[in-house]
C-alpha atoms as a PDB file:
ATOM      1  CA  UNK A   1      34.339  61.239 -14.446  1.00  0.00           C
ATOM      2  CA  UNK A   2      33.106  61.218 -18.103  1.00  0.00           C
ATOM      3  CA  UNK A   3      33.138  59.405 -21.088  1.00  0.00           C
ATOM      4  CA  UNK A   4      35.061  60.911 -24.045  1.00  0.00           C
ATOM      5  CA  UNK A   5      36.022  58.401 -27.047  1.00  0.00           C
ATOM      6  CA  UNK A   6      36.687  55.384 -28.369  1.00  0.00           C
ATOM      7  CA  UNK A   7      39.263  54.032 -30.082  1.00  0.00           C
ATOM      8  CA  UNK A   8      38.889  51.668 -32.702  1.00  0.00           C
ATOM      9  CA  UNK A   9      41.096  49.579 -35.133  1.00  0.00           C
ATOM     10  CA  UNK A  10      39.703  48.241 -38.892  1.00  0.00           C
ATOM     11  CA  UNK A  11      40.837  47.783 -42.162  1.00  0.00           C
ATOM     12  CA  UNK A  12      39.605  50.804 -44.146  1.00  0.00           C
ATOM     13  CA  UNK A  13      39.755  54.075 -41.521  1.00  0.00           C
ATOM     14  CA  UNK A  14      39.541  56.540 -43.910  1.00  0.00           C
ATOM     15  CA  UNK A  15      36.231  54.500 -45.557  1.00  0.00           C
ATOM     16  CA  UNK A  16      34.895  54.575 -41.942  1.00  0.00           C
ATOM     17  CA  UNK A  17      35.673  58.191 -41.930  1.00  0.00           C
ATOM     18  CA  UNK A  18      34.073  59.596 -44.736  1.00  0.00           C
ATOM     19  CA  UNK A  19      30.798  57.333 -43.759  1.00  0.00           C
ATOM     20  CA  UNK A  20      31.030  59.166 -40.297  1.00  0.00           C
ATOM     21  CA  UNK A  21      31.754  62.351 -41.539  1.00  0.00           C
ATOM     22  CA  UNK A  22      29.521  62.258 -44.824  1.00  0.00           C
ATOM     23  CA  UNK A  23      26.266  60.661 -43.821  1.00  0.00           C
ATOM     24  CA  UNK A  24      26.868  59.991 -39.751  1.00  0.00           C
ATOM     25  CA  UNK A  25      27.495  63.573 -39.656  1.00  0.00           C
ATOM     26  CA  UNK A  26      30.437  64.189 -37.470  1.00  0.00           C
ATOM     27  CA  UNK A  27      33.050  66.399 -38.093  1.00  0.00           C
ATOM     28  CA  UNK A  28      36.991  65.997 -39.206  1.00  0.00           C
ATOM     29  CA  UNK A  29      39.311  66.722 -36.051  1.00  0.00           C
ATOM     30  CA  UNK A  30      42.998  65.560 -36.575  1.00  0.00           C
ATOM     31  CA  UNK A  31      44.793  63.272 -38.910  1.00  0.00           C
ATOM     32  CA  UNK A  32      48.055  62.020 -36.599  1.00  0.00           C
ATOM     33  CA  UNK A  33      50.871  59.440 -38.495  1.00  0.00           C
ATOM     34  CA  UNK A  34      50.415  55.945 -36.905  1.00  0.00           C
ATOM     35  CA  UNK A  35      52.628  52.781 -37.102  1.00  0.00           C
ATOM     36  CA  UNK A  36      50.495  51.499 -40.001  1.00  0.00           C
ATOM     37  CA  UNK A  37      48.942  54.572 -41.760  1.00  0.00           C
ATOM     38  CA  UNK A  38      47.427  57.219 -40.604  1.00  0.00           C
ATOM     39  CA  UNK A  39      44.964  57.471 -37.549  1.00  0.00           C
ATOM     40  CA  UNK A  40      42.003  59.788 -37.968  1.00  0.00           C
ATOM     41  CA  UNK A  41      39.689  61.637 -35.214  1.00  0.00           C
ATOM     42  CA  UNK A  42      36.284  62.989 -35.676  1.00  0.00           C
ATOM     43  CA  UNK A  43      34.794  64.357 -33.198  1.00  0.00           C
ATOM     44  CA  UNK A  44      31.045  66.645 -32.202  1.00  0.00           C
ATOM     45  CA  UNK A  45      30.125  69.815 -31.128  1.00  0.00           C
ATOM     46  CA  UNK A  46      30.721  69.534 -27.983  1.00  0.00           C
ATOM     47  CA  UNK A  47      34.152  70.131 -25.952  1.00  0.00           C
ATOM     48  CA  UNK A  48      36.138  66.986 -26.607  1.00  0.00           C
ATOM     49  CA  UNK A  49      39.000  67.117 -29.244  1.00  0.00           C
ATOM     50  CA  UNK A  50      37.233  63.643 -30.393  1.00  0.00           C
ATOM     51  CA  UNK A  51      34.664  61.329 -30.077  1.00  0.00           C
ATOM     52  CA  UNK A  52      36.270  58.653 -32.188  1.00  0.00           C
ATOM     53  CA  UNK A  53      39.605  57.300 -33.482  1.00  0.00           C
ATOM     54  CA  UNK A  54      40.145  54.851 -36.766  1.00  0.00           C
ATOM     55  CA  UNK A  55      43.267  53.161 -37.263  1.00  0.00           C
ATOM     56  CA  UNK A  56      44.664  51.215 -40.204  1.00  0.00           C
ATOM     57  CA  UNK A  57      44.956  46.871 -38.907  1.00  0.00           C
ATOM     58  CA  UNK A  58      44.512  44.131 -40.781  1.00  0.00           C
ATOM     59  CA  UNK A  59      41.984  43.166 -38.149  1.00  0.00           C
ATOM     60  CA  UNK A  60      39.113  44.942 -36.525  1.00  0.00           C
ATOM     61  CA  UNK A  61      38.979  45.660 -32.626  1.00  0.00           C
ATOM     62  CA  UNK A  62      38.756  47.836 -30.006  1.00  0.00           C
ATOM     63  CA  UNK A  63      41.688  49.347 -29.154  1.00  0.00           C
ATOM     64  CA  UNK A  64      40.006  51.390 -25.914  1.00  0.00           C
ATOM     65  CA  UNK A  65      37.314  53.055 -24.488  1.00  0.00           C
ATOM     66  CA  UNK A  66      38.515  56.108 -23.345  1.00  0.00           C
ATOM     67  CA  UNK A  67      37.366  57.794 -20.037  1.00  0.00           C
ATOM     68  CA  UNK A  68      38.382  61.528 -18.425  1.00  0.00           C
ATOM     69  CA  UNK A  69      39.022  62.023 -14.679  1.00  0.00           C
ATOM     70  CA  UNK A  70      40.445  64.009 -12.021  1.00  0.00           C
ATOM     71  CA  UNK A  71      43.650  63.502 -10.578  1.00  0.00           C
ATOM     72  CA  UNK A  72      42.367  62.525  -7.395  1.00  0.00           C
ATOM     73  CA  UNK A  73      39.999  60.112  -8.800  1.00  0.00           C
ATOM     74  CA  UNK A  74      42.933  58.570 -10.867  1.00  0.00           C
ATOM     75  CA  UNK A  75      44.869  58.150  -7.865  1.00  0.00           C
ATOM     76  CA  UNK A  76      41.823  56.459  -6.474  1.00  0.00           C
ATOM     77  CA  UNK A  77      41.599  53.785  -9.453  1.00  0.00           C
ATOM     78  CA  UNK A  78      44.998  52.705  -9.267  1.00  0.00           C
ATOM     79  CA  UNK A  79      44.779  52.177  -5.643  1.00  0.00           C
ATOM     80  CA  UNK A  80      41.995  50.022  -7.112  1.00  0.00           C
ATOM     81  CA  UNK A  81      43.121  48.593  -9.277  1.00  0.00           C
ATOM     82  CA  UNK A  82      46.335  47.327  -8.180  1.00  0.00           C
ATOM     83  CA  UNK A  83      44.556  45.596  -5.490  1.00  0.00           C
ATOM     84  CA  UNK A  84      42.390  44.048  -7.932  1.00  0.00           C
ATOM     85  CA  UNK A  85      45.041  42.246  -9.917  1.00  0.00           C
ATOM     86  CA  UNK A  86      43.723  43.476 -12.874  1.00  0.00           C
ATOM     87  CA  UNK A  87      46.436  43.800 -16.338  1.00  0.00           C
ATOM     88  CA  UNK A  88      46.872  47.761 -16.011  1.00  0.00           C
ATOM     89  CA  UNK A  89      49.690  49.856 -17.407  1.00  0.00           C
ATOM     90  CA  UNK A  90      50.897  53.327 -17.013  1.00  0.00           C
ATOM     91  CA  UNK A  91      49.973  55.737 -20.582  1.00  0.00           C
ATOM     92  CA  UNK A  92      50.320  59.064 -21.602  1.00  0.00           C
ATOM     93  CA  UNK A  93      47.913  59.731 -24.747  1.00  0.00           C
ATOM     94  CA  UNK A  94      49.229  61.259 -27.778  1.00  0.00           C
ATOM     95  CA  UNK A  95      46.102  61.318 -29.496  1.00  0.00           C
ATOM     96  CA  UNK A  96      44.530  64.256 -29.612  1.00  0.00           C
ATOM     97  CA  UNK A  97      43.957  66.295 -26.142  1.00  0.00           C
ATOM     98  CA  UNK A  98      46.753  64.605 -24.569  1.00  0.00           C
ATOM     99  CA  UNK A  99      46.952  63.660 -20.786  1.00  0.00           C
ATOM    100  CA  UNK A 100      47.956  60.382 -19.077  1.00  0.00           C
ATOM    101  CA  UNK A 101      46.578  58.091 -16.997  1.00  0.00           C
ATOM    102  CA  UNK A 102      46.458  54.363 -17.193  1.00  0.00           C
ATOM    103  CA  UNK A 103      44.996  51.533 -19.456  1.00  0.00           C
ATOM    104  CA  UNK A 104      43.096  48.670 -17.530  1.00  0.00           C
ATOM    105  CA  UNK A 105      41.762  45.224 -19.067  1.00  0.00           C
ATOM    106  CA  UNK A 106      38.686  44.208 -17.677  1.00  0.00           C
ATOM    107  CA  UNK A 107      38.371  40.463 -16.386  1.00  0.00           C
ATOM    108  CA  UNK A 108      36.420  39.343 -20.127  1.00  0.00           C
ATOM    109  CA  UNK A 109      39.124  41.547 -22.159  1.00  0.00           C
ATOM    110  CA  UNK A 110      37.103  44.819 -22.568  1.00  0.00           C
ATOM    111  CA  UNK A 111      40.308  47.624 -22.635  1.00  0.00           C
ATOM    112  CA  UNK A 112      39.352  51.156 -20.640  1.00  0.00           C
ATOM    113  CA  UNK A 113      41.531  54.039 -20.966  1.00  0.00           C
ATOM    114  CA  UNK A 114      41.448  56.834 -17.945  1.00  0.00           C
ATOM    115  CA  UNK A 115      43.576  60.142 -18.616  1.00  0.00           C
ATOM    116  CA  UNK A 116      43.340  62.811 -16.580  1.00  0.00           C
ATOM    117  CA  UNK A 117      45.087  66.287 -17.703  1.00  0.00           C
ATOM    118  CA  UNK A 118      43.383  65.774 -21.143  1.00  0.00           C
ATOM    119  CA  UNK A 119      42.289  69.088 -23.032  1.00  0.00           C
ATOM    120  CA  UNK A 120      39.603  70.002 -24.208  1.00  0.00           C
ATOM    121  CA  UNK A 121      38.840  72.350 -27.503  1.00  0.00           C
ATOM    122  CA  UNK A 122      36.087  74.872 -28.032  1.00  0.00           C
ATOM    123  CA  UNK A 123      32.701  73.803 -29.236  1.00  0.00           C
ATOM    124  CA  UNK A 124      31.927  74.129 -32.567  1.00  0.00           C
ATOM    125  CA  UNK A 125      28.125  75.193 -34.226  1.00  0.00           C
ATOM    126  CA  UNK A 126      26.265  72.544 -35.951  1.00  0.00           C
ATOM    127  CA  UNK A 127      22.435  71.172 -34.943  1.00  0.00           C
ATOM    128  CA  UNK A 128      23.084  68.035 -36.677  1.00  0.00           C
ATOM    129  CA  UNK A 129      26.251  66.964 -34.812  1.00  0.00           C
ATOM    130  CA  UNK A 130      26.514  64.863 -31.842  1.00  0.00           C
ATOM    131  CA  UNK A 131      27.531  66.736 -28.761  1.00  0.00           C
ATOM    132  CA  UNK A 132      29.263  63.485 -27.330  1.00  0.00           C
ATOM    133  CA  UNK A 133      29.290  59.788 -26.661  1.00  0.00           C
ATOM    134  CA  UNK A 134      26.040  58.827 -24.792  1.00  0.00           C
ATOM    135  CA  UNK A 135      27.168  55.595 -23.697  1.00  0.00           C
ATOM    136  CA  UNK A 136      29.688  52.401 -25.551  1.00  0.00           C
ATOM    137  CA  UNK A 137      27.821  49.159 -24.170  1.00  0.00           C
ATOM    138  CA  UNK A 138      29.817  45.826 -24.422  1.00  0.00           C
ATOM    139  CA  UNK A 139      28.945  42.480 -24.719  1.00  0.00           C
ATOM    140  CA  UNK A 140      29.643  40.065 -21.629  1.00  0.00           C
ATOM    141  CA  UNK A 141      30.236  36.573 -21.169  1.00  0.00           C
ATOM    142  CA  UNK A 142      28.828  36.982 -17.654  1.00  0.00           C
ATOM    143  CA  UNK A 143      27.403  40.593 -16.934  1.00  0.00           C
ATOM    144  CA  UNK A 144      26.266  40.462 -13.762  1.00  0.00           C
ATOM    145  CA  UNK A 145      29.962  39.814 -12.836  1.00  0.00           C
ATOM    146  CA  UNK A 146      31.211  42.624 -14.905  1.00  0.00           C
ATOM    147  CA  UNK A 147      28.406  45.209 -12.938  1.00  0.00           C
ATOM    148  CA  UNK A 148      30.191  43.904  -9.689  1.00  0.00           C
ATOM    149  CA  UNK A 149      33.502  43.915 -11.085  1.00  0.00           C
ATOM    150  CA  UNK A 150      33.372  47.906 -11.996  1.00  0.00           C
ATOM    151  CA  UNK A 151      31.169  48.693  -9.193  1.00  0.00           C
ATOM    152  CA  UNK A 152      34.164  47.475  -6.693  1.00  0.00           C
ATOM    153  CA  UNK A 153      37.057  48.410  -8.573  1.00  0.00           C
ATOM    154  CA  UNK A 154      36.352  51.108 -10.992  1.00  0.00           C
ATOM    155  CA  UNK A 155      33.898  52.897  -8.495  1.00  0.00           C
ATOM    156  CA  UNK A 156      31.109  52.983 -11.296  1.00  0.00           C
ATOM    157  CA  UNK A 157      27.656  52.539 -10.318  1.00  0.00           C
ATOM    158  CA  UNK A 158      24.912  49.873 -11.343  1.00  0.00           C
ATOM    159  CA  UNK A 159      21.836  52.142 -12.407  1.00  0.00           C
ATOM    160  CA  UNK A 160      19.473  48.824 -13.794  1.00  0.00           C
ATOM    161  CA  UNK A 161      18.987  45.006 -14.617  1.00  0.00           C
ATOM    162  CA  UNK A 162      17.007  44.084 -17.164  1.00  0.00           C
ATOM    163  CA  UNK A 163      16.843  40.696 -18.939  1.00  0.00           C
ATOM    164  CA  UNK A 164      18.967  42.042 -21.651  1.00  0.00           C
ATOM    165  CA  UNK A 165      21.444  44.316 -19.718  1.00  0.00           C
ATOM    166  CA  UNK A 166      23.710  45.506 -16.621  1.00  0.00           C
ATOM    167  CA  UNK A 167      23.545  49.377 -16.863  1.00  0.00           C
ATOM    168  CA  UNK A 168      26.239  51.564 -15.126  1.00  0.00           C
ATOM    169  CA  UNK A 169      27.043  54.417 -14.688  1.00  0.00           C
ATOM    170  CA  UNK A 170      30.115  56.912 -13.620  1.00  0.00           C
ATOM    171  CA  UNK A 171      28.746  60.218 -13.555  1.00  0.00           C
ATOM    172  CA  UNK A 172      24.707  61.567 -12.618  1.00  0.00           C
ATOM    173  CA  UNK A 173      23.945  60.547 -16.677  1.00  0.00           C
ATOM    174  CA  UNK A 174      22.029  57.125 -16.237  1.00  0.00           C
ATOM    175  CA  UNK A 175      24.908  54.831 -18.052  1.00  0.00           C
ATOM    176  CA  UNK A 176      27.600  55.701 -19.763  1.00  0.00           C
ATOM    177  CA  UNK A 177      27.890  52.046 -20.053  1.00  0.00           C
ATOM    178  CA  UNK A 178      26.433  48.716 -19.488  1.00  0.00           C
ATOM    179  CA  UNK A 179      26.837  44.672 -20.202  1.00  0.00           C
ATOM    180  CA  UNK A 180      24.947  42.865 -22.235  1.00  0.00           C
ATOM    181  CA  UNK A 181      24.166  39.286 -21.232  1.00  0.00           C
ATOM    182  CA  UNK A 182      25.322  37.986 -24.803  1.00  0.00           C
ATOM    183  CA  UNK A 183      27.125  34.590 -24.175  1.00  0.00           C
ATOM    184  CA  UNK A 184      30.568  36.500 -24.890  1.00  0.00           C
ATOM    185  CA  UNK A 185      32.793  39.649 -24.807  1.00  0.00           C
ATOM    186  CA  UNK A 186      32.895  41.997 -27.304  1.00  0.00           C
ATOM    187  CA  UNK A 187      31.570  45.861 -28.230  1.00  0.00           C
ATOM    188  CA  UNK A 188      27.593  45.780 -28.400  1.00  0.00           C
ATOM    189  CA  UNK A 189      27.584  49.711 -29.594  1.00  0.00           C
ATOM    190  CA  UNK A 190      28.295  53.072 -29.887  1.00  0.00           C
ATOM    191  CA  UNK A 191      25.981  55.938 -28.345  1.00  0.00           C
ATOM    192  CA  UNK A 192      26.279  59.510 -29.875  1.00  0.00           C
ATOM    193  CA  UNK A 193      24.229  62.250 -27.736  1.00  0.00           C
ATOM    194  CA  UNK A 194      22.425  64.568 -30.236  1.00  0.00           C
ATOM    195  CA  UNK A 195      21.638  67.867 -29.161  1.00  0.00           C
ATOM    196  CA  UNK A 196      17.656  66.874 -29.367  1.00  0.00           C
ATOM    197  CA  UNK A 197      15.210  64.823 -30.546  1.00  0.00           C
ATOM    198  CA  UNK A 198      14.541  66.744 -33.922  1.00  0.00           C
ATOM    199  CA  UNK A 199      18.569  65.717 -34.343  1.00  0.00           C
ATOM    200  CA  UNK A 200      17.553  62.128 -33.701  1.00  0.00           C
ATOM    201  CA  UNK A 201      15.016  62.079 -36.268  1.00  0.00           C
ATOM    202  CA  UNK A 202      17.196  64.136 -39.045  1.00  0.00           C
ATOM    203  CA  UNK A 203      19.585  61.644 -38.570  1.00  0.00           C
ATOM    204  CA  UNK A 204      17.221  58.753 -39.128  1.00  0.00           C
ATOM    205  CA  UNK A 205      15.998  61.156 -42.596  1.00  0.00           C
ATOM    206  CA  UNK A 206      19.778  61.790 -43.567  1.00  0.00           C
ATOM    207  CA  UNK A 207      20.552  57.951 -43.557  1.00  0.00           C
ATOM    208  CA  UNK A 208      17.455  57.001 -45.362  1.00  0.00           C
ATOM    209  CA  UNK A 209      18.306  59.282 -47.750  1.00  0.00           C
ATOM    210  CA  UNK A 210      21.389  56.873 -48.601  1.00  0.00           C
ATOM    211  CA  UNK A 211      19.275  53.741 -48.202  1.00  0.00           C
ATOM    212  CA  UNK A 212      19.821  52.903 -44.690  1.00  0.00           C
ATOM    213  CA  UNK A 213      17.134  51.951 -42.384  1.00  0.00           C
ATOM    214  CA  UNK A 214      17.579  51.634 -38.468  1.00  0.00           C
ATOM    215  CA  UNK A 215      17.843  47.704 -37.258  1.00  0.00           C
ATOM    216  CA  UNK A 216      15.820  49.037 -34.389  1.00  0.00           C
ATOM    217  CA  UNK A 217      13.743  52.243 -34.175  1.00  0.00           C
ATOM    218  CA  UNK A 218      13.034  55.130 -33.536  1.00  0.00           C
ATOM    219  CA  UNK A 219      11.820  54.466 -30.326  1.00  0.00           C
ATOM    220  CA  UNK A 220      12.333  55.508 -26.435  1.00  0.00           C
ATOM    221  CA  UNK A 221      14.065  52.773 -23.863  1.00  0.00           C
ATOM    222  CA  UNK A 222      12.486  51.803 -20.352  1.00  0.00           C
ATOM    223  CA  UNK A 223      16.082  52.016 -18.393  1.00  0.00           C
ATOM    224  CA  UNK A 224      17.610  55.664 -19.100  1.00  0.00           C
ATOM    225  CA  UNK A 225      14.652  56.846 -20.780  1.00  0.00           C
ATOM    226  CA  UNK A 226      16.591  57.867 -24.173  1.00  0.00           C
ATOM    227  CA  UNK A 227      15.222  58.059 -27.444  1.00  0.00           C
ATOM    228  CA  UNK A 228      16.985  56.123 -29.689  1.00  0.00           C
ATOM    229  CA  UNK A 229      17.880  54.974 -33.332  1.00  0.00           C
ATOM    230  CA  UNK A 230      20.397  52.241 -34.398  1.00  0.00           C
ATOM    231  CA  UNK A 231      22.356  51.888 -37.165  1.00  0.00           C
ATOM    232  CA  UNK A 232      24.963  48.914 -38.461  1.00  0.00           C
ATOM    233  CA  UNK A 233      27.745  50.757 -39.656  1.00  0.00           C
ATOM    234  CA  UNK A 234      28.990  49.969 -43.406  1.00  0.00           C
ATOM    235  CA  UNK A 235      32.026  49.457 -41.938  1.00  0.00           C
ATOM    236  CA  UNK A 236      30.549  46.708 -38.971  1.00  0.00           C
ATOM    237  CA  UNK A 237      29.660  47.871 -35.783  1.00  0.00           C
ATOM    238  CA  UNK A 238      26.209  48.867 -34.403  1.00  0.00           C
ATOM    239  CA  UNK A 239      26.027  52.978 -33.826  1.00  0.00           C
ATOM    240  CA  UNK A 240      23.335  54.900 -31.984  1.00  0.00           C
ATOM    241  CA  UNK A 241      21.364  58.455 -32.131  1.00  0.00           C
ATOM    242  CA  UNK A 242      20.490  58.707 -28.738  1.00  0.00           C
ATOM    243  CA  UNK A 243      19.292  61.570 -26.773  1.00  0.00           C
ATOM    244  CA  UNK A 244      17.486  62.789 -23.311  1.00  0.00           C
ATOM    245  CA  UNK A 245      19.190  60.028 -21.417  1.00  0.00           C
ATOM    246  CA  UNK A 246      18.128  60.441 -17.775  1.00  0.00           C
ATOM    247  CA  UNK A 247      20.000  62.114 -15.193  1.00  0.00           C
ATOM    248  CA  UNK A 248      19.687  60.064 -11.644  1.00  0.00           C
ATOM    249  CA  UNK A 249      20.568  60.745  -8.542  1.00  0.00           C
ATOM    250  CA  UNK A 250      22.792  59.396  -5.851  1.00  0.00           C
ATOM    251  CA  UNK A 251      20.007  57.271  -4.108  1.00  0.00           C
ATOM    252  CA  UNK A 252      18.784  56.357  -7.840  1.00  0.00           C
ATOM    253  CA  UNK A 253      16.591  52.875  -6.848  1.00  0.00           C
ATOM    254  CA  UNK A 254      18.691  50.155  -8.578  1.00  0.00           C
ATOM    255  CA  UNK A 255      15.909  48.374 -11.279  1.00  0.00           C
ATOM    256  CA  UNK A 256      15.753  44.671 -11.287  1.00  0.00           C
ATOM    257  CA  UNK A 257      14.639  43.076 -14.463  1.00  0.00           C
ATOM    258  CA  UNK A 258      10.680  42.220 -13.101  1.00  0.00           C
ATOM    259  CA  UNK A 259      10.834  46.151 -12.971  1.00  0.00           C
ATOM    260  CA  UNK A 260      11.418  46.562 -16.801  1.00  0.00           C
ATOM    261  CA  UNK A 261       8.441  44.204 -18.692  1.00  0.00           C
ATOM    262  CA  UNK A 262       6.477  45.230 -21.665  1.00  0.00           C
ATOM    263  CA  UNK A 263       3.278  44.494 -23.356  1.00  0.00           C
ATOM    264  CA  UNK A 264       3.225  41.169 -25.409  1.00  0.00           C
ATOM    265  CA  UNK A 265       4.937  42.289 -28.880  1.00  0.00           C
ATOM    266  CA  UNK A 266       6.470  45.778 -27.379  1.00  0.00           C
ATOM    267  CA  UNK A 267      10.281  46.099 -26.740  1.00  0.00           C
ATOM    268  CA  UNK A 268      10.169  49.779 -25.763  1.00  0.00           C
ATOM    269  CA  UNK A 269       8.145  52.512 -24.842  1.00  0.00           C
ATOM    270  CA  UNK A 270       6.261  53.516 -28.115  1.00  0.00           C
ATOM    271  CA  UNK A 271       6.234  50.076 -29.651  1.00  0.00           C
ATOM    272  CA  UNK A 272       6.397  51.566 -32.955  1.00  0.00           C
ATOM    273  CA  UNK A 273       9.024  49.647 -34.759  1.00  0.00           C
ATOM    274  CA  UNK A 274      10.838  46.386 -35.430  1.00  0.00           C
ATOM    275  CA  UNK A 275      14.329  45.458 -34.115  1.00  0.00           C
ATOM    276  CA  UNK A 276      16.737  43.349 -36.933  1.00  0.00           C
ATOM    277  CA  UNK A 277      17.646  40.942 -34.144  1.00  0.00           C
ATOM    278  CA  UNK A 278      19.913  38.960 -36.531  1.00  0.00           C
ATOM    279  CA  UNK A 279      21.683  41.587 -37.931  1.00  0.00           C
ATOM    280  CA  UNK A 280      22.938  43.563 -34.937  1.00  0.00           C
ATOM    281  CA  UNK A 281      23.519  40.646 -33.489  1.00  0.00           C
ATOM    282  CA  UNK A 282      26.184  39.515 -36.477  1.00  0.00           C
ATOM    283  CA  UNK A 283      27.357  43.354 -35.924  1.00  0.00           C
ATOM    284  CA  UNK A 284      27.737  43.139 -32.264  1.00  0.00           C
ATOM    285  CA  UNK A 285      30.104  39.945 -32.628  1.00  0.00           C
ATOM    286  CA  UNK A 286      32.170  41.574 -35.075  1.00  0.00           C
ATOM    287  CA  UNK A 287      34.370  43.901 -32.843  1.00  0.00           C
ATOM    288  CA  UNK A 288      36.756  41.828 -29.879  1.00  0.00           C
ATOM    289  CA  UNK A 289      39.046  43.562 -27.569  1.00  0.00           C
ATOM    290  CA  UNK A 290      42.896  43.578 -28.171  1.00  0.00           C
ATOM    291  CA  UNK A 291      45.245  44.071 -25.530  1.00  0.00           C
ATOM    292  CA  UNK A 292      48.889  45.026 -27.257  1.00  0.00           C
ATOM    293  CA  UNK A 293      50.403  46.421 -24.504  1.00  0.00           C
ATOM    294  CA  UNK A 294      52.304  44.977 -21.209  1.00  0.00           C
ATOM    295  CA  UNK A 295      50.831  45.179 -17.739  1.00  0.00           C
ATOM    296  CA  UNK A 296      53.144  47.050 -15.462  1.00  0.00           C
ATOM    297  CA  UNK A 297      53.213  48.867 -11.777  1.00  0.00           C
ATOM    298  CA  UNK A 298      51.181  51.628 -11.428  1.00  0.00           C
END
């Protein structure tokens, strides 16, 4: 299973765009009509038609986080998942890359989206695109119940515990997502995989160059190992450079928060820059979940 996209829903897309596309540095994919205006896709150099969707609402929320599978292992989630209780529906994707699969709310609200069938498109060239989504990380009311919640349902796996976090994975990459013990639900950030750590660092040039400083590093994490830089968007949510996330194994040794502790004053590896607590967390709060769709038999 891997992570492909996620779907999001604001005021001003086509602001959003041209931020992402301009500065960000992603690349156009499709424009499709939409209900209210028309939804754009950008997407990286790596094999997925997109990385991320904008549509036009008079509010902003995530619409999905979009996953791809096999067919077996889709037949193996709504086994699952029906079991579970869970809302679910039926979907078949008509953004681009197609496929169908089902749409699943999460017991806090957080909306996944698991298509199997999907396309993909060739890789394009260009060293300062991302290749793909690293990881989306949400916001929990309770995370440790969310870890267990996947874990039995979804079939993801907890990787780490730290104070902060619940990471989890669904593939060998360390997470492609985790919960953050934040008091309430809601998307913490976006993760885009550069192709290396030069990438990272030209992005963190490129923004600068517009007068935007990270809220929080450069810097590498304890838990994954990634390098990192984030970012609050113009247009509200927090976005990540991130690259060299670790690749675990099977019998990976779950971490338990004793396991991840720093010096007095350090909050990552290097210890070599400040974190805007306050702002990213105003930016993580910004972004709910929306479910606007009925829950049917798989």
């Amino acid at each position: 299973m891997k992570l492909r996209s996620i779907e999001l829903a604001l005021p001003d897309p086509a602001a959003a765009a041209t931020f992402m596309t301009e500065i960000w540095g992603m690349a156009p994919a499709e424009t499709k009509a939409g209900a209210n205006g028309d939804r754009l896709y950008l997407r990286g150099s790596g094999p997925f038609p997109y990385l991320v969707a904008f549509e036009k609402s008079e509010d902003e929320f995530v619409r999905s986080t979009t996953f791809v599978c096999t067919a077996e292992e889709l037949e193996a989630l709504k086994a699952r998942i029906a079991a579970s209780g869970w809302a679910a529906s039926p979907t078949v994707s008509k953004d681009p890359g197609g496929g169908h699969g089902l749409l699943v709310e999460l017991p806090e609200g957080t909306i996944l989206r698991f298509l199997t069938d999907a396309a993909e498109v060739a890789p394009i060239a260009g060293r300062d695109l991302p290749v793909k989504l690293t990881h989306v990380v949400f916001n929990a009311a309770d995370a440790e119940a969310c870890g267990a919640a996947v874990e039995d349902v979804l079939g993801f796996r907890v990787s780490d515990r730290t104070k902060g976090m619940v990471f989890v994975r669904c593939s060998d990459s360390h997470h492609s997502t985790a919960f953050a013990r934040a008091g309430f639900a809601s998307l913490n950030h976006v993760a885009f995989e550069m192709e290396d750590m030069d990438a990272v660092m030209r992005g963190i040039g490129r923004l600068r160059d517009h007068a935007l400083v990270p809220a929080w590093g450069p810097g590498r994490h304890g838990p994954g190992a990634n390098v990192y830089a984030y970012f609050i968007a113009p247009f509200g949510p927090v976005i990540e450079f991130s690259t060299a996330v670790e690749k675990v194994p099977e019998d990976y040794k779950v971490g338990a928060p004793d396991d991840w502790t720093w010096p007095a004053g350090r909050i990552d590896h290097w210890g070599m820059s400040d974190k805007d607590f306050e702002g990213l967390r105003r930016a993580e709060e910004r972004f709910r979940f929306r479910r606007d769709w009925e829950a049917g038999p798989l």
